[in-house]
N, C-alpha and C. Protein backbone atom coordinates (compact mmCIF):
# COMPACT_ATOMS: atom_id res chain seq x y z
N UNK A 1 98.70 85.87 106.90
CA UNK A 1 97.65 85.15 107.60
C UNK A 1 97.92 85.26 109.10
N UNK A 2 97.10 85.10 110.02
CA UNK A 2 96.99 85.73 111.09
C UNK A 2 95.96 84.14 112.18
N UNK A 3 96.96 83.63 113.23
CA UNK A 3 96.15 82.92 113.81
C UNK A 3 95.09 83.86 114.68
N UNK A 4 93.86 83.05 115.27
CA UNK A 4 92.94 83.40 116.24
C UNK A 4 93.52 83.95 117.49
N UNK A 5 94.62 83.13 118.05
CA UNK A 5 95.45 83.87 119.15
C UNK A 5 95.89 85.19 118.75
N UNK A 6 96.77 85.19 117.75
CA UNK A 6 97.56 86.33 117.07
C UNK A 6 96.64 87.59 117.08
N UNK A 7 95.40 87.40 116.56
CA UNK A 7 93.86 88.21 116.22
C UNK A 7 93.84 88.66 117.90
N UNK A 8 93.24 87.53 118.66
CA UNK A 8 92.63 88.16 120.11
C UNK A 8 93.79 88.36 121.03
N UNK A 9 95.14 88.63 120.38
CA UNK A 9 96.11 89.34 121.55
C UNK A 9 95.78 90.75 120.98
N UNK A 10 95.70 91.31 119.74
CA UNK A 10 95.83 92.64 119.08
C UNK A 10 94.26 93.25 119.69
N UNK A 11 93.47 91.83 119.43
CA UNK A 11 91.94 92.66 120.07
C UNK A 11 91.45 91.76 121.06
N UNK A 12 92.16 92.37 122.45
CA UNK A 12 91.32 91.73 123.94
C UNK A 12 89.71 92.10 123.47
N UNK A 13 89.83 93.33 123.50
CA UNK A 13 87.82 93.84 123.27
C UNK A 13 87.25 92.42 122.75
N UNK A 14 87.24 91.82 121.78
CA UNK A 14 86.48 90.73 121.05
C UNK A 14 85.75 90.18 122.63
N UNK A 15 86.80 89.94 123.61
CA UNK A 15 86.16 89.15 124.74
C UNK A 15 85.17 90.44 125.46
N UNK A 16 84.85 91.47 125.05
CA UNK A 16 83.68 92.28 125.59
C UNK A 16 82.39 91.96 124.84
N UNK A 17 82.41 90.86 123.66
CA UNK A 17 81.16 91.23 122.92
C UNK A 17 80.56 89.67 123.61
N UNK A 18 79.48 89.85 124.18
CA UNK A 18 78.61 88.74 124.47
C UNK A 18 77.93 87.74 124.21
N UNK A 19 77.61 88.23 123.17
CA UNK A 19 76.90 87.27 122.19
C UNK A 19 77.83 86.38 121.26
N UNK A 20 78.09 85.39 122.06
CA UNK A 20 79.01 84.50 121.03
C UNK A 20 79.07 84.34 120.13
N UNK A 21 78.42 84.24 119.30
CA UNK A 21 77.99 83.99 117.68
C UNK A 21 78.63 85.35 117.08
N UNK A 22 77.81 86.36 117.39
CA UNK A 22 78.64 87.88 116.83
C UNK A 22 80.38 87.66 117.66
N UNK A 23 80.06 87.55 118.59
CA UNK A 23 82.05 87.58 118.62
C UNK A 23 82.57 86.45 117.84
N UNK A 24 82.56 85.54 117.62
CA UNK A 24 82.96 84.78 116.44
C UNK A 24 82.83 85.21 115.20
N UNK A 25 81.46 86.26 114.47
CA UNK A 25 81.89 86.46 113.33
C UNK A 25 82.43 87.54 113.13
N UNK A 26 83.06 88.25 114.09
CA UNK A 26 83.32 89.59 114.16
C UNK A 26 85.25 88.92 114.16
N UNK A 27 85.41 88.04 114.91
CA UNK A 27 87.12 87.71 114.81
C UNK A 27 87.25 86.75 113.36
N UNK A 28 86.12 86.12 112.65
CA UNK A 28 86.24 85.68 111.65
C UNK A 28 86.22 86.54 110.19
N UNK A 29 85.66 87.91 110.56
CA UNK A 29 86.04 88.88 109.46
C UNK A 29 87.04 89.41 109.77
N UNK A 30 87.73 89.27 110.97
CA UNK A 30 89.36 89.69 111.09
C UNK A 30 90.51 88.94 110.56
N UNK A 31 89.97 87.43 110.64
CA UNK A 31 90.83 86.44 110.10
C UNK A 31 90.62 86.39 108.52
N UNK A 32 90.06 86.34 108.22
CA UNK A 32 89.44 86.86 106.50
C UNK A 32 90.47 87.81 105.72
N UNK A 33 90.68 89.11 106.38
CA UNK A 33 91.25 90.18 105.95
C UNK A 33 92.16 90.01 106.01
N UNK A 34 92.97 89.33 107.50
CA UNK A 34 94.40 89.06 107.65
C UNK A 34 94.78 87.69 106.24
N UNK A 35 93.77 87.44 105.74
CA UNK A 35 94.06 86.12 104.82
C UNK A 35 94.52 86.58 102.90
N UNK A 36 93.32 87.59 103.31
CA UNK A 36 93.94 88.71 102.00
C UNK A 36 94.37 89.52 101.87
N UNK A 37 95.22 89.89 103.00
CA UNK A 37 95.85 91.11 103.63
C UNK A 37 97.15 90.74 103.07
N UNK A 38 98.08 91.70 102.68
CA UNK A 38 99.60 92.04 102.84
C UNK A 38 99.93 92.33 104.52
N UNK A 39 99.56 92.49 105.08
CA UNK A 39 99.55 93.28 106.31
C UNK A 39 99.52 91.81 107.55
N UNK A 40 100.35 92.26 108.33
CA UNK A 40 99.87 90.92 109.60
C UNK A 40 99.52 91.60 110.81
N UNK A 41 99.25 91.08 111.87
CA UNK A 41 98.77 91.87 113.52
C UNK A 41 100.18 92.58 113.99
N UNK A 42 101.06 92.07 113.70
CA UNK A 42 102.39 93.12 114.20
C UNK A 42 102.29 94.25 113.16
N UNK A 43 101.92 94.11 112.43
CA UNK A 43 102.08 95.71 111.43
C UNK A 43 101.10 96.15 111.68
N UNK A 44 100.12 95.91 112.50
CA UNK A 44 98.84 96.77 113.17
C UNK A 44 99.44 97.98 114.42
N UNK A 45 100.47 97.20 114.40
CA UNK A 45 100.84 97.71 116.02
C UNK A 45 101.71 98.77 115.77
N UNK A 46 102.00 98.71 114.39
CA UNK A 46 103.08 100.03 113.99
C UNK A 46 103.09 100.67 112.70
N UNK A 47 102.16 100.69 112.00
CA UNK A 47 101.77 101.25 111.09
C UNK A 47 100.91 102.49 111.22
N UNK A 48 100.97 103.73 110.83
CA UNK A 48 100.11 104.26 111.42
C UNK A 48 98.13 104.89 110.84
N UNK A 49 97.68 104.81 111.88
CA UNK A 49 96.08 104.68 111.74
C UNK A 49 95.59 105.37 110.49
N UNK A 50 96.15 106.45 109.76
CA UNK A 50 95.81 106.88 108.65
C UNK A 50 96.85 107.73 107.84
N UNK A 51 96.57 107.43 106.37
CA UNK A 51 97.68 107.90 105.93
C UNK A 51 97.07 109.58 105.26
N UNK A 52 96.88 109.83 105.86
CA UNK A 52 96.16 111.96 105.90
C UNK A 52 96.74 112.79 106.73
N UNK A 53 97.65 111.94 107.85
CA UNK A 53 99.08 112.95 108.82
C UNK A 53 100.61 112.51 108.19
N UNK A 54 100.68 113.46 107.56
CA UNK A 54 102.40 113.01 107.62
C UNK A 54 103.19 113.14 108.82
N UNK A 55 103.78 112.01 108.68
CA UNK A 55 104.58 111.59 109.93
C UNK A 55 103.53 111.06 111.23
N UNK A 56 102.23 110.42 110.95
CA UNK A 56 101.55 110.11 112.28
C UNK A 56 102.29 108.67 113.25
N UNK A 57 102.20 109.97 114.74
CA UNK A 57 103.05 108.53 115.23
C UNK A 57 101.70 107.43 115.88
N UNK A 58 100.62 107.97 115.45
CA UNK A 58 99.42 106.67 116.26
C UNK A 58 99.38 105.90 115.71
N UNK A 59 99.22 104.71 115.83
CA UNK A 59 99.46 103.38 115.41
C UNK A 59 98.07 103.32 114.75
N UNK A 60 97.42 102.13 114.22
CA UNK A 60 96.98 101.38 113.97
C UNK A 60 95.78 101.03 114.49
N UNK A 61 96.40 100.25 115.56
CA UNK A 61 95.56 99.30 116.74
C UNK A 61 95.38 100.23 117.72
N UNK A 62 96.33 101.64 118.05
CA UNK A 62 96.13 102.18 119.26
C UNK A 62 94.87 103.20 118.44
N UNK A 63 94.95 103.43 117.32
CA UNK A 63 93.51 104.28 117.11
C UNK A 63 92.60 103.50 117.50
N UNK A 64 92.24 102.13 116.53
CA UNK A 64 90.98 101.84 116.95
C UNK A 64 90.78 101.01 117.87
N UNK A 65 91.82 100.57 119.31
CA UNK A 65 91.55 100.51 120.87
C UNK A 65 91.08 101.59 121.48
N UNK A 66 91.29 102.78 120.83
CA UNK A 66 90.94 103.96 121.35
C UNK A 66 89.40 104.09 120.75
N UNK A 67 89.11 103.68 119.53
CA UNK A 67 87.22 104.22 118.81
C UNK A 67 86.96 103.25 119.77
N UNK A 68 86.77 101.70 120.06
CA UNK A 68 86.45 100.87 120.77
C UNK A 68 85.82 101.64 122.20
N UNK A 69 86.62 102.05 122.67
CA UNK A 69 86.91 102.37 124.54
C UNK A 69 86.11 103.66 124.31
N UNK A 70 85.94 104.27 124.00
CA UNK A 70 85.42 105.61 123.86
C UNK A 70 84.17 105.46 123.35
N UNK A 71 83.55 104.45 122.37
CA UNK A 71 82.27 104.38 122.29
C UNK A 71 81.79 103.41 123.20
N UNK A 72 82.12 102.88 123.78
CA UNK A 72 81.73 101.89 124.96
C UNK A 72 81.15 102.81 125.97
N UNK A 73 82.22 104.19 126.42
CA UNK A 73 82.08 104.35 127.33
C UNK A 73 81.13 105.55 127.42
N UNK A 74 80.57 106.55 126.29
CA UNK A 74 79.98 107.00 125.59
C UNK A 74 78.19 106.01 125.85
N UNK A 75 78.58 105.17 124.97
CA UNK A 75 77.31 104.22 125.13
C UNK A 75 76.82 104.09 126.44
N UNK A 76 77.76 103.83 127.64
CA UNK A 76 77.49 103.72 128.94
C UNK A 76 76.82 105.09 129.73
N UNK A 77 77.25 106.22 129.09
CA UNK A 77 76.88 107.18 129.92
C UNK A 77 75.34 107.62 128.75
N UNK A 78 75.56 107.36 128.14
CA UNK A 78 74.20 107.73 127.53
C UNK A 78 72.93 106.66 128.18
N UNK A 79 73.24 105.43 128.30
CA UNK A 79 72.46 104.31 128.83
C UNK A 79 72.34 105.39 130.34
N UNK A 80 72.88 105.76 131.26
CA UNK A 80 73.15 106.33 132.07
C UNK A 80 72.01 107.27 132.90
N UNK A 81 72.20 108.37 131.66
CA UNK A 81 71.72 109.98 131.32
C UNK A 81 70.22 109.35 130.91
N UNK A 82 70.41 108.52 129.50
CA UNK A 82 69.52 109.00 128.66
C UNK A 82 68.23 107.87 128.36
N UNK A 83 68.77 106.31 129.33
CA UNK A 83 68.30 105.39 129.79
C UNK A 83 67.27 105.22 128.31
N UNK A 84 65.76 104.62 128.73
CA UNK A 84 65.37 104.60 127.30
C UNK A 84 65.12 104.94 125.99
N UNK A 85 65.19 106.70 126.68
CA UNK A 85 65.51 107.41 125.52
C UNK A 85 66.02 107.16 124.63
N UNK A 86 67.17 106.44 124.46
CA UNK A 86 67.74 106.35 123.44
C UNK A 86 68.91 105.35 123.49
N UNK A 87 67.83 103.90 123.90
CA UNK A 87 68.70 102.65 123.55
C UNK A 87 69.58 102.04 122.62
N UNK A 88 70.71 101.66 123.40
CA UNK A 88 72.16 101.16 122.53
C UNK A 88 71.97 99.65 122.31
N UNK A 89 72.47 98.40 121.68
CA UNK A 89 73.25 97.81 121.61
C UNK A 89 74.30 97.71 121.94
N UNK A 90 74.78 97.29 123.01
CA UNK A 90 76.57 97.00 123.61
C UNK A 90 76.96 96.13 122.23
N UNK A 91 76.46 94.81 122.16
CA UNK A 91 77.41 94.26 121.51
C UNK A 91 77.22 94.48 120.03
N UNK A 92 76.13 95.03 119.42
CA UNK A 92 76.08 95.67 117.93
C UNK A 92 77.51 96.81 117.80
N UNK A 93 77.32 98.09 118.90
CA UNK A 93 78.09 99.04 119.39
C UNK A 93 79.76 98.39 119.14
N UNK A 94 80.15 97.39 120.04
CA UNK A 94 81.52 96.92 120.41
C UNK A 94 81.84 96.58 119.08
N UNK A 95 81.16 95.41 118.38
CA UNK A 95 81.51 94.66 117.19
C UNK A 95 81.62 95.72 116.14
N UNK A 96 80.73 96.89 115.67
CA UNK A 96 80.88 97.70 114.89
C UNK A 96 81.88 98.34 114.86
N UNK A 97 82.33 99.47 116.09
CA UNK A 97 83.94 99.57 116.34
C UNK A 97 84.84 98.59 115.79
N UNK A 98 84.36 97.68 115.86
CA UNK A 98 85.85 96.46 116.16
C UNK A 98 86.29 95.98 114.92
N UNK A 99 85.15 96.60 113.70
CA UNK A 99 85.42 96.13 112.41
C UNK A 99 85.20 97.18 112.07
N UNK A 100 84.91 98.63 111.85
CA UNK A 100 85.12 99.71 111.29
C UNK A 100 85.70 99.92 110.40
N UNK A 101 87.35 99.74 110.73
CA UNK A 101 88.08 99.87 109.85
C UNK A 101 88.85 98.43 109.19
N UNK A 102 88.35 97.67 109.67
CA UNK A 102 89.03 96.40 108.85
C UNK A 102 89.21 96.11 107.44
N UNK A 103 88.55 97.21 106.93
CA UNK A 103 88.61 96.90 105.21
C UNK A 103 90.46 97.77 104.96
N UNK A 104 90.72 98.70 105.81
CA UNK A 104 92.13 99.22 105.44
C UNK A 104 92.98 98.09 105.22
N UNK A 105 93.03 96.69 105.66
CA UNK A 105 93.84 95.63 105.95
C UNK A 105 93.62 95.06 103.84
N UNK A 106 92.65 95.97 103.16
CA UNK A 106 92.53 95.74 102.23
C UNK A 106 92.64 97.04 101.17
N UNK A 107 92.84 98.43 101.71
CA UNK A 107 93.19 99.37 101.51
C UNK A 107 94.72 100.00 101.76
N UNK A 108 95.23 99.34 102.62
CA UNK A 108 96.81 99.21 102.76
C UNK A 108 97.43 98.07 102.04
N UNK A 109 99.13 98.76 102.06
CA UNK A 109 99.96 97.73 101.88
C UNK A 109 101.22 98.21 102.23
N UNK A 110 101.91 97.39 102.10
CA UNK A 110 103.58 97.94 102.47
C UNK A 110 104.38 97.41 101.46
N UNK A 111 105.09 98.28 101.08
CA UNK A 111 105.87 98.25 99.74
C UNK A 111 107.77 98.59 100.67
N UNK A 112 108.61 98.16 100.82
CA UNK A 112 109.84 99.01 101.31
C UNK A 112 109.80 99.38 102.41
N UNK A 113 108.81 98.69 103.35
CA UNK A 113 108.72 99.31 104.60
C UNK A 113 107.92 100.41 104.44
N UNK A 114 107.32 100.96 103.62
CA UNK A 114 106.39 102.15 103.70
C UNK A 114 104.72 101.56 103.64
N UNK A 115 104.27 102.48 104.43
CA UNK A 115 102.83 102.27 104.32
C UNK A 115 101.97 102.80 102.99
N UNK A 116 101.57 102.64 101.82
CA UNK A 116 100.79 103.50 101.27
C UNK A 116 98.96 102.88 100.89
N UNK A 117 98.62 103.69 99.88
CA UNK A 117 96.87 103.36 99.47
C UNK A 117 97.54 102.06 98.91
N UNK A 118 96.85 101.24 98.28
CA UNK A 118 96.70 100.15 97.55
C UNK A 118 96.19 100.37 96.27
N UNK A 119 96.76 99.62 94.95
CA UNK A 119 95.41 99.94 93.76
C UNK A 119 93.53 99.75 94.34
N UNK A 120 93.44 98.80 94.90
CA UNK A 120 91.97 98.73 95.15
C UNK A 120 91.89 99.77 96.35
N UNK A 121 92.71 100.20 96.79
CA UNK A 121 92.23 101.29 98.32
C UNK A 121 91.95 102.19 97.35
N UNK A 122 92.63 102.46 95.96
CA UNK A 122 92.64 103.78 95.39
C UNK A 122 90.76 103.75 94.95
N UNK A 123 90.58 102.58 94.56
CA UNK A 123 89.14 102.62 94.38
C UNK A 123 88.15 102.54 95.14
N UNK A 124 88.32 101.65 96.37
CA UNK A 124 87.31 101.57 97.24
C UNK A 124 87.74 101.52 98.31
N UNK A 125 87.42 102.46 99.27
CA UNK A 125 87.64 103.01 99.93
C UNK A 125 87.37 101.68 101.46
N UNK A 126 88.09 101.97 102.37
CA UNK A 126 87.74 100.83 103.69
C UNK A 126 85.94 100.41 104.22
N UNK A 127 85.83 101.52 104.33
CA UNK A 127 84.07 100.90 104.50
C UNK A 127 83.24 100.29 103.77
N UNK A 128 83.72 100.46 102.32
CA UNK A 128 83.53 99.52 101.17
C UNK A 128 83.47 97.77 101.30
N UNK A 129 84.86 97.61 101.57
CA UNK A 129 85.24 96.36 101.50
C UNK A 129 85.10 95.91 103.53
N UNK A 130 85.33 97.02 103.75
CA UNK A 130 85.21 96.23 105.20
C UNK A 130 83.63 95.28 105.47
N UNK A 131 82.81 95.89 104.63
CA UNK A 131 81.15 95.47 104.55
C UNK A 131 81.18 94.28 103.63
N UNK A 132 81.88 94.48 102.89
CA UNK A 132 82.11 92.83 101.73
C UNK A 132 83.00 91.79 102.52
N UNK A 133 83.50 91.73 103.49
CA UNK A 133 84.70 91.46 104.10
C UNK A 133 83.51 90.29 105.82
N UNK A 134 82.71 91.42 106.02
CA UNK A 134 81.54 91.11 106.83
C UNK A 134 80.58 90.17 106.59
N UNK A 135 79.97 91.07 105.40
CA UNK A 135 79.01 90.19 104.75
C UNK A 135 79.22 88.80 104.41
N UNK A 136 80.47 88.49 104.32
CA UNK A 136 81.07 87.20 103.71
C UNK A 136 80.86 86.50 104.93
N UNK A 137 81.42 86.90 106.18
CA UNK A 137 81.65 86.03 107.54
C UNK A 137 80.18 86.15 108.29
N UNK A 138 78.77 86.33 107.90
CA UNK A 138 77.77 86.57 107.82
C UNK A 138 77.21 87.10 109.35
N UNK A 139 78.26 88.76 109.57
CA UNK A 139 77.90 89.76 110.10
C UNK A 139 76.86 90.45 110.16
N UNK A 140 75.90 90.42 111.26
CA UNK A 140 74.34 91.25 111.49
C UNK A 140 74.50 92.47 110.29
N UNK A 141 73.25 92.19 109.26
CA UNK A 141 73.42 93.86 108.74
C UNK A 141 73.59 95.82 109.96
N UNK A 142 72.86 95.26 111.33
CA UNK A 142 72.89 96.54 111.93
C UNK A 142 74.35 96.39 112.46
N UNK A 143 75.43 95.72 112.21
CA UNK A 143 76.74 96.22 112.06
C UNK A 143 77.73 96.36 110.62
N UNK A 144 77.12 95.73 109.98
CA UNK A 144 77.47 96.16 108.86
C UNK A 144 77.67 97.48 108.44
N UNK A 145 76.14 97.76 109.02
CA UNK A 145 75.73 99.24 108.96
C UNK A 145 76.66 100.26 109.61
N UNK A 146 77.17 99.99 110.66
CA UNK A 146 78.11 101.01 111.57
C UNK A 146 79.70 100.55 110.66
N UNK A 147 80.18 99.87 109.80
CA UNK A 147 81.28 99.48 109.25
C UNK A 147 80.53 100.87 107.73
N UNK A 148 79.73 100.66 106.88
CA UNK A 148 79.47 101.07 105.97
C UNK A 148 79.19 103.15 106.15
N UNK A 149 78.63 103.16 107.62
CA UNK A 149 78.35 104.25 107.90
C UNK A 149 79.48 104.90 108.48
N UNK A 150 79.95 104.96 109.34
CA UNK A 150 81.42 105.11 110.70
C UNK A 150 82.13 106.23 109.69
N UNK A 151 82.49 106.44 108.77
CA UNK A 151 83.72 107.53 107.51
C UNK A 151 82.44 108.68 106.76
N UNK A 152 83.34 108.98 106.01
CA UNK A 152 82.41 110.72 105.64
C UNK A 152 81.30 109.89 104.39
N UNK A 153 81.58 108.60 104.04
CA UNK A 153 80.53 108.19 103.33
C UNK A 153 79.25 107.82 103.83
N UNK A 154 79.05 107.99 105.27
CA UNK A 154 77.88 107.62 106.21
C UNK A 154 77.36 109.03 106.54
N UNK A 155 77.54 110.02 105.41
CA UNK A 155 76.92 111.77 106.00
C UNK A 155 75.70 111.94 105.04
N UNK A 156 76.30 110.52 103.91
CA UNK A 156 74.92 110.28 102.75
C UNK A 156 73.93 109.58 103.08
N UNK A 157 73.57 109.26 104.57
CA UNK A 157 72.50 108.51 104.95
C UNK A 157 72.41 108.36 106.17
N UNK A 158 71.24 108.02 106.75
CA UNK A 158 70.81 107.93 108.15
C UNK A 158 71.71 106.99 108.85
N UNK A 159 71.98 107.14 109.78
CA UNK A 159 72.61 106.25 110.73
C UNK A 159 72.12 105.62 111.80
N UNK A 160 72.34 104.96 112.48
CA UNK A 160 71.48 104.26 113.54
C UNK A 160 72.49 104.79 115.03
N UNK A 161 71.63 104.96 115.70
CA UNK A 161 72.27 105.28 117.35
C UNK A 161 73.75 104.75 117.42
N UNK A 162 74.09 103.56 117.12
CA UNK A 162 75.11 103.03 117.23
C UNK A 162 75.91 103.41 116.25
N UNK A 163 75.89 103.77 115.14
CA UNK A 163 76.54 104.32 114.05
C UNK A 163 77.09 105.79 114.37
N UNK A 164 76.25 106.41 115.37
CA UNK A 164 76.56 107.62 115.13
C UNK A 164 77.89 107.59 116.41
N UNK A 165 77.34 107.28 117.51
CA UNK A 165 78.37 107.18 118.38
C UNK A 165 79.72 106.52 117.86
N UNK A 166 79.79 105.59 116.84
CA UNK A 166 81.40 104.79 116.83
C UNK A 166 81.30 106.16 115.88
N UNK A 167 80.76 106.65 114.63
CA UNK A 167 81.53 107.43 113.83
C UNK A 167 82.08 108.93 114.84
N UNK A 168 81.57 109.40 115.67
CA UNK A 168 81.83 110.62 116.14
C UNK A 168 83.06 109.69 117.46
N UNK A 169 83.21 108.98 117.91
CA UNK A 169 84.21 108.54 118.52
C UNK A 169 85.49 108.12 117.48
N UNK A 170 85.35 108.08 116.12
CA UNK A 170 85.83 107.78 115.19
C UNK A 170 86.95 108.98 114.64
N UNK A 171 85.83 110.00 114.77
CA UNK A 171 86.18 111.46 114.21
C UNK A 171 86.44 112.11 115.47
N UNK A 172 86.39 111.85 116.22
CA UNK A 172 86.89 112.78 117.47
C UNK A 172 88.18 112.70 117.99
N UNK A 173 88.98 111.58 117.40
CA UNK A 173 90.45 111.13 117.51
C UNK A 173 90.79 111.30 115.83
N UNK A 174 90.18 112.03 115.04
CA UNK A 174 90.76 111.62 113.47
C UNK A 174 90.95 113.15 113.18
N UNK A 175 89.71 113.60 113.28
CA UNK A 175 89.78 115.39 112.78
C UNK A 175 90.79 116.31 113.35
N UNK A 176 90.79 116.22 114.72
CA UNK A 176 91.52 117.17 115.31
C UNK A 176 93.32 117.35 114.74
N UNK A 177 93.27 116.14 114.13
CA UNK A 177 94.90 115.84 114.04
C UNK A 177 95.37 116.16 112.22
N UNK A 178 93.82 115.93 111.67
CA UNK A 178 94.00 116.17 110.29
C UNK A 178 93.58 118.12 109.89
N UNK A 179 92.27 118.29 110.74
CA UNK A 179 92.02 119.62 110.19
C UNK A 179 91.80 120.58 111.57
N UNK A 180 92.94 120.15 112.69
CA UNK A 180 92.68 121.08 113.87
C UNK A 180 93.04 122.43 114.00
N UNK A 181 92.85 122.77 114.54
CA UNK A 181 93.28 124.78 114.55
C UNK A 181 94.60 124.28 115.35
N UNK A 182 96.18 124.81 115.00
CA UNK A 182 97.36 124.74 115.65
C UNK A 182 97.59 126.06 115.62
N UNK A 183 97.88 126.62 116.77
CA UNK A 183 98.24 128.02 117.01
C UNK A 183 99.58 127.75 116.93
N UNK A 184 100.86 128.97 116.13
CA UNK A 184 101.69 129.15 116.12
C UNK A 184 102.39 129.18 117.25
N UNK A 185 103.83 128.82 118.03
CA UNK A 185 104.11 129.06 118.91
C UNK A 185 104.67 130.88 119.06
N UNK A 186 104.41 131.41 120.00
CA UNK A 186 105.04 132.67 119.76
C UNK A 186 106.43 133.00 120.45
């Protein structure tokens, strides 16, 4: 279990989302997970973000401080460039990042100090439960939507502006490391 302090030291961002109500239910589906979690906010900080690199040294929290910051800033330059063309949500945008992956806190566990899947990770996968996890703390469906969409199970359906940006800020720190071209050294 995980206090509110404990929660908003691991995620300053929460204080970027504006709309009070969504930043409250967005740290209350964090406190949720940390409640049925094996896992606490210090094992965020050193566990690493996916278990598809052996030996990954990125953490956790530094992946998704990193999807956070990168679709923010993404969002900003498109608001920018692309002005009405193709209006964002900041705080749909922020909060969706910010729970993306929160269902892993139900897809992980630690057994011996090791990180592995979980029996229920083996079945349902994080965007699964991260959306049951939401839905419970009664999270806007158009972030739900970026939690349910954001992984390769969101390629089976339309996405919304905001969906697409956290998933490709998602995958733009995930792919390169799982299926990148490494040239041999010569």
């Amino acid at each position: 279990m995980a206090t509110d302090q404990e929660i908003l030291e691991i995620w300053p961002e929460l204080g970027w989302i504006e709309n009070e109500g969504l930043r409250e239910k967005t740290l209350a589906t964090w406190r949720l997970a940390f409640e049925r979690s094996p896992l606490g906010p210090q094992d965020l900080l050193e566990i690493p973000f996916t278990l598809h690199v052996e030996d990954c040294e990125v953490s956790f929290m530094a992946h998704k401080q990193l999807v956070v910051h990168i679709a923010l800033q993404c969002a900003e330059k498109i608001g920018q460039f692309m002005r009405e063309a193709m209006p964002l949500d900041r705080d749909t945008l922020i909060a969706g990042a910010i729970l993306a992956d929160v269902g892993k806190l139900l897809e992980y566990e630690k057994i011996e100090g090791q990180v592995r899947q979980s029996r229920r990770g083996q079945y349902l996968r994080h965007p699964f439960t991260g959306v049951g996890l939401a839905q419970e703390c009664d999270v806007p469906p158009e972030v739900c939507h970026i939690i349910a969409t954001h992984a390769g199970e969101g390629n089976l359906v339309k996405r919304s502006p905001e969906a697409y940006v956290v998933h490709h800020a998602d995958f733009m720190t995930y792919e390169p490391l799982v299926k990148g071209l490494v040239f041999a050294d010569e």
